[in-house]
C-alpha atoms as a PDB file:
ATOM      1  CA  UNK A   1       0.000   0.000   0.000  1.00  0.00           C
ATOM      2  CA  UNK A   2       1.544   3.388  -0.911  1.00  0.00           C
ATOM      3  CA  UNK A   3       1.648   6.408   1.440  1.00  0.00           C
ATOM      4  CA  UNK A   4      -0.812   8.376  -0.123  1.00  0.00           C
ATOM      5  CA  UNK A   5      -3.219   5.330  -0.412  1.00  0.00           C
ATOM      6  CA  UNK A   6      -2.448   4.589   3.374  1.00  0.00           C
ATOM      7  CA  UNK A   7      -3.521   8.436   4.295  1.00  0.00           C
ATOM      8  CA  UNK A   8      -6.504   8.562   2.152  1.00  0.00           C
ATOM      9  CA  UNK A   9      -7.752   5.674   4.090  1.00  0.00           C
ATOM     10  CA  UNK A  10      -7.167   6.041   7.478  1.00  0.00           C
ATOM     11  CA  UNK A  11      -7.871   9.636   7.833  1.00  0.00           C
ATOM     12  CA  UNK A  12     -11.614   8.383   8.186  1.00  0.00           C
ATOM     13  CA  UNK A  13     -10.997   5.438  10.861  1.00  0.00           C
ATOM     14  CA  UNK A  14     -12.067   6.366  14.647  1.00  0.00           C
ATOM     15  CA  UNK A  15      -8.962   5.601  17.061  1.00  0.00           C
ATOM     16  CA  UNK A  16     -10.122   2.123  17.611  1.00  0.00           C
ATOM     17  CA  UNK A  17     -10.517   1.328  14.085  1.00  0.00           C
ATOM     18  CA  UNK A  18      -6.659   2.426  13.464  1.00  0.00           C
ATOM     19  CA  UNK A  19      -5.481   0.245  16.398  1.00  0.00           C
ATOM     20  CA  UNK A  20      -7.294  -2.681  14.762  1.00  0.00           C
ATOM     21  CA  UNK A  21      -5.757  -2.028  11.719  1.00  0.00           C
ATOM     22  CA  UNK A  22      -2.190  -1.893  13.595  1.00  0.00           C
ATOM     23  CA  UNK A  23      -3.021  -5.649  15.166  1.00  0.00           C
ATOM     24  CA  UNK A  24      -4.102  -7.210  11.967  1.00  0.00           C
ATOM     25  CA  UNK A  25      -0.516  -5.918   9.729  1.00  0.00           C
ATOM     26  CA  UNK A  26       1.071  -6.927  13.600  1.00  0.00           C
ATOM     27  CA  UNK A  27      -0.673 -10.390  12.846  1.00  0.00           C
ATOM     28  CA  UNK A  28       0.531 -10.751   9.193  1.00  0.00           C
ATOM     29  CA  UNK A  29       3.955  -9.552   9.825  1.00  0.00           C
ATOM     30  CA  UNK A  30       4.495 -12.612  11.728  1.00  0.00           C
ATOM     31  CA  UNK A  31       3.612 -14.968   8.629  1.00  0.00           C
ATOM     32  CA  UNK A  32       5.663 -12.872   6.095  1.00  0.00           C
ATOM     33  CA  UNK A  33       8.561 -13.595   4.026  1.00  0.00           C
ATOM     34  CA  UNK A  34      11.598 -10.821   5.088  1.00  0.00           C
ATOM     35  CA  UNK A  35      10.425  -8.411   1.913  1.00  0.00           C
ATOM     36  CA  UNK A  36       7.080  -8.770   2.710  1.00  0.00           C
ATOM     37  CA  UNK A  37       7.586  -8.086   6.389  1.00  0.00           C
ATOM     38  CA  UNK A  38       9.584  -5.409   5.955  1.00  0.00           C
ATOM     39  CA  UNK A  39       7.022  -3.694   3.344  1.00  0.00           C
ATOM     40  CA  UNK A  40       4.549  -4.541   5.967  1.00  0.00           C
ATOM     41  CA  UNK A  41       6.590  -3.630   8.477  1.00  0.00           C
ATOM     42  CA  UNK A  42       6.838   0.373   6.745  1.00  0.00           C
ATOM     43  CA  UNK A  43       3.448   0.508   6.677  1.00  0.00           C
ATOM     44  CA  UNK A  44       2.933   0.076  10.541  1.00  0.00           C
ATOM     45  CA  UNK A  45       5.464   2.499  11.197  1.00  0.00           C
ATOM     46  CA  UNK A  46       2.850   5.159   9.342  1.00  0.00           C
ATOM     47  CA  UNK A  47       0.638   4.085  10.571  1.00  0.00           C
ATOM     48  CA  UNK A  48       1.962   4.423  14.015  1.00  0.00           C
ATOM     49  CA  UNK A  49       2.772   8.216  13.257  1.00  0.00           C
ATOM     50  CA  UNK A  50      -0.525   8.803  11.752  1.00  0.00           C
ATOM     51  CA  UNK A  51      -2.173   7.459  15.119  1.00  0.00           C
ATOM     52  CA  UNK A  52       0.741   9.540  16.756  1.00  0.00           C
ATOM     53  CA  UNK A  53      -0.228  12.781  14.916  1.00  0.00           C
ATOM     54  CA  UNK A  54      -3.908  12.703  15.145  1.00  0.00           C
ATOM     55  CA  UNK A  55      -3.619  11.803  18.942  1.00  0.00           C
ATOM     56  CA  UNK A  56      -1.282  14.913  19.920  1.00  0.00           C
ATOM     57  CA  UNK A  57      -4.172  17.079  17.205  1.00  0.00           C
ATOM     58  CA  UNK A  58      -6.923  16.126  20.039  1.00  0.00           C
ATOM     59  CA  UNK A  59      -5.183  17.092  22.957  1.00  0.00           C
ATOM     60  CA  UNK A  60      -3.974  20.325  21.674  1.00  0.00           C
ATOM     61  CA  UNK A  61      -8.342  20.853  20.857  1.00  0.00           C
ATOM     62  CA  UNK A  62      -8.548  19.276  24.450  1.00  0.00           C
ATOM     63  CA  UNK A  63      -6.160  22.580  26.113  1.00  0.00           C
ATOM     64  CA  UNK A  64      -7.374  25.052  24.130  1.00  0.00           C
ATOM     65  CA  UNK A  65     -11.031  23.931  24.997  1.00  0.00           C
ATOM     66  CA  UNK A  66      -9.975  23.673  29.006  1.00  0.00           C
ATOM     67  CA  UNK A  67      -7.914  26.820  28.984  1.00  0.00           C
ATOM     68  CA  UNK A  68     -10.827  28.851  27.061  1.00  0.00           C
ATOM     69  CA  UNK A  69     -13.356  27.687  29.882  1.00  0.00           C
ATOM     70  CA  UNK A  70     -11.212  28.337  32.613  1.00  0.00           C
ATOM     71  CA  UNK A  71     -10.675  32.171  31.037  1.00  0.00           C
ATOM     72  CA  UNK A  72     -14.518  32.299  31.000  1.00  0.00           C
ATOM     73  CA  UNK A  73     -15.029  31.198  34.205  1.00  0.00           C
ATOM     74  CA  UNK A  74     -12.407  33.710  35.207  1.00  0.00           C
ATOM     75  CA  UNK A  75     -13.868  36.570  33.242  1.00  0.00           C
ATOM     76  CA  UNK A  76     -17.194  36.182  34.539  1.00  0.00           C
ATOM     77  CA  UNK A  77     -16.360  36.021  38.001  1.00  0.00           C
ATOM     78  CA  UNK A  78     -13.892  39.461  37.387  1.00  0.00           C
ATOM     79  CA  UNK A  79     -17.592  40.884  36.163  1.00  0.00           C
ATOM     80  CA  UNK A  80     -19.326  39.502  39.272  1.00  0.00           C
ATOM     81  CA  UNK A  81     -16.773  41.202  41.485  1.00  0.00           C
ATOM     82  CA  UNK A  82     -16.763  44.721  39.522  1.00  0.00           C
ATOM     83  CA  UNK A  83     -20.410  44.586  39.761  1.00  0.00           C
ATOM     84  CA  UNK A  84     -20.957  43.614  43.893  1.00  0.00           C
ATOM     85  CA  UNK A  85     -17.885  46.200  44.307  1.00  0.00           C
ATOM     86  CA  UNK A  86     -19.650  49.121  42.096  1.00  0.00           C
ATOM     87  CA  UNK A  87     -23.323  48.195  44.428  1.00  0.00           C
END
């Protein structure tokens, strides 16, 4: 399977559906010839970044979401407090 082919079709697998995938080349690596395996073998290594990659994507999105609550929360309570201070 080439790179680009490899992309195209994981890009649409959930997290579980990607470590499945990593098992089953895991699985036929170990009935291989050496070119085979080592073909294989490239391929899980992709893989394994792609997986890599989209896992460090969601928890940057995971931060930012916690650190853009946490400024709201703090925001609204500065308001709170200008507002009991100014009554």
């Amino acid at each position: 399977m080439k790179e680009k082919n490899l992309l195209d079709d994981i890009e649409s697998k959930s997290p579980e559906e990607l470590n499945n995938l990593a098992n089953k080349i895991i699985d036929n690596l170990e009935k291989k010839s050496l070119e085979d395996f080592v073909q294989e073998y490239q391929e899980l290594i992709k893989l394994n970044n792609y997986i890599e990659k989209k896992f460090q994507q969601e928890t940057r999105s995971i931060s930012k979401k916690t650190k853009d609550k946490i400024d709201q929360i703090i925001n609204y309570g500065k308001k709170t407090k200008k507002t009991i201070q100014k009554s």
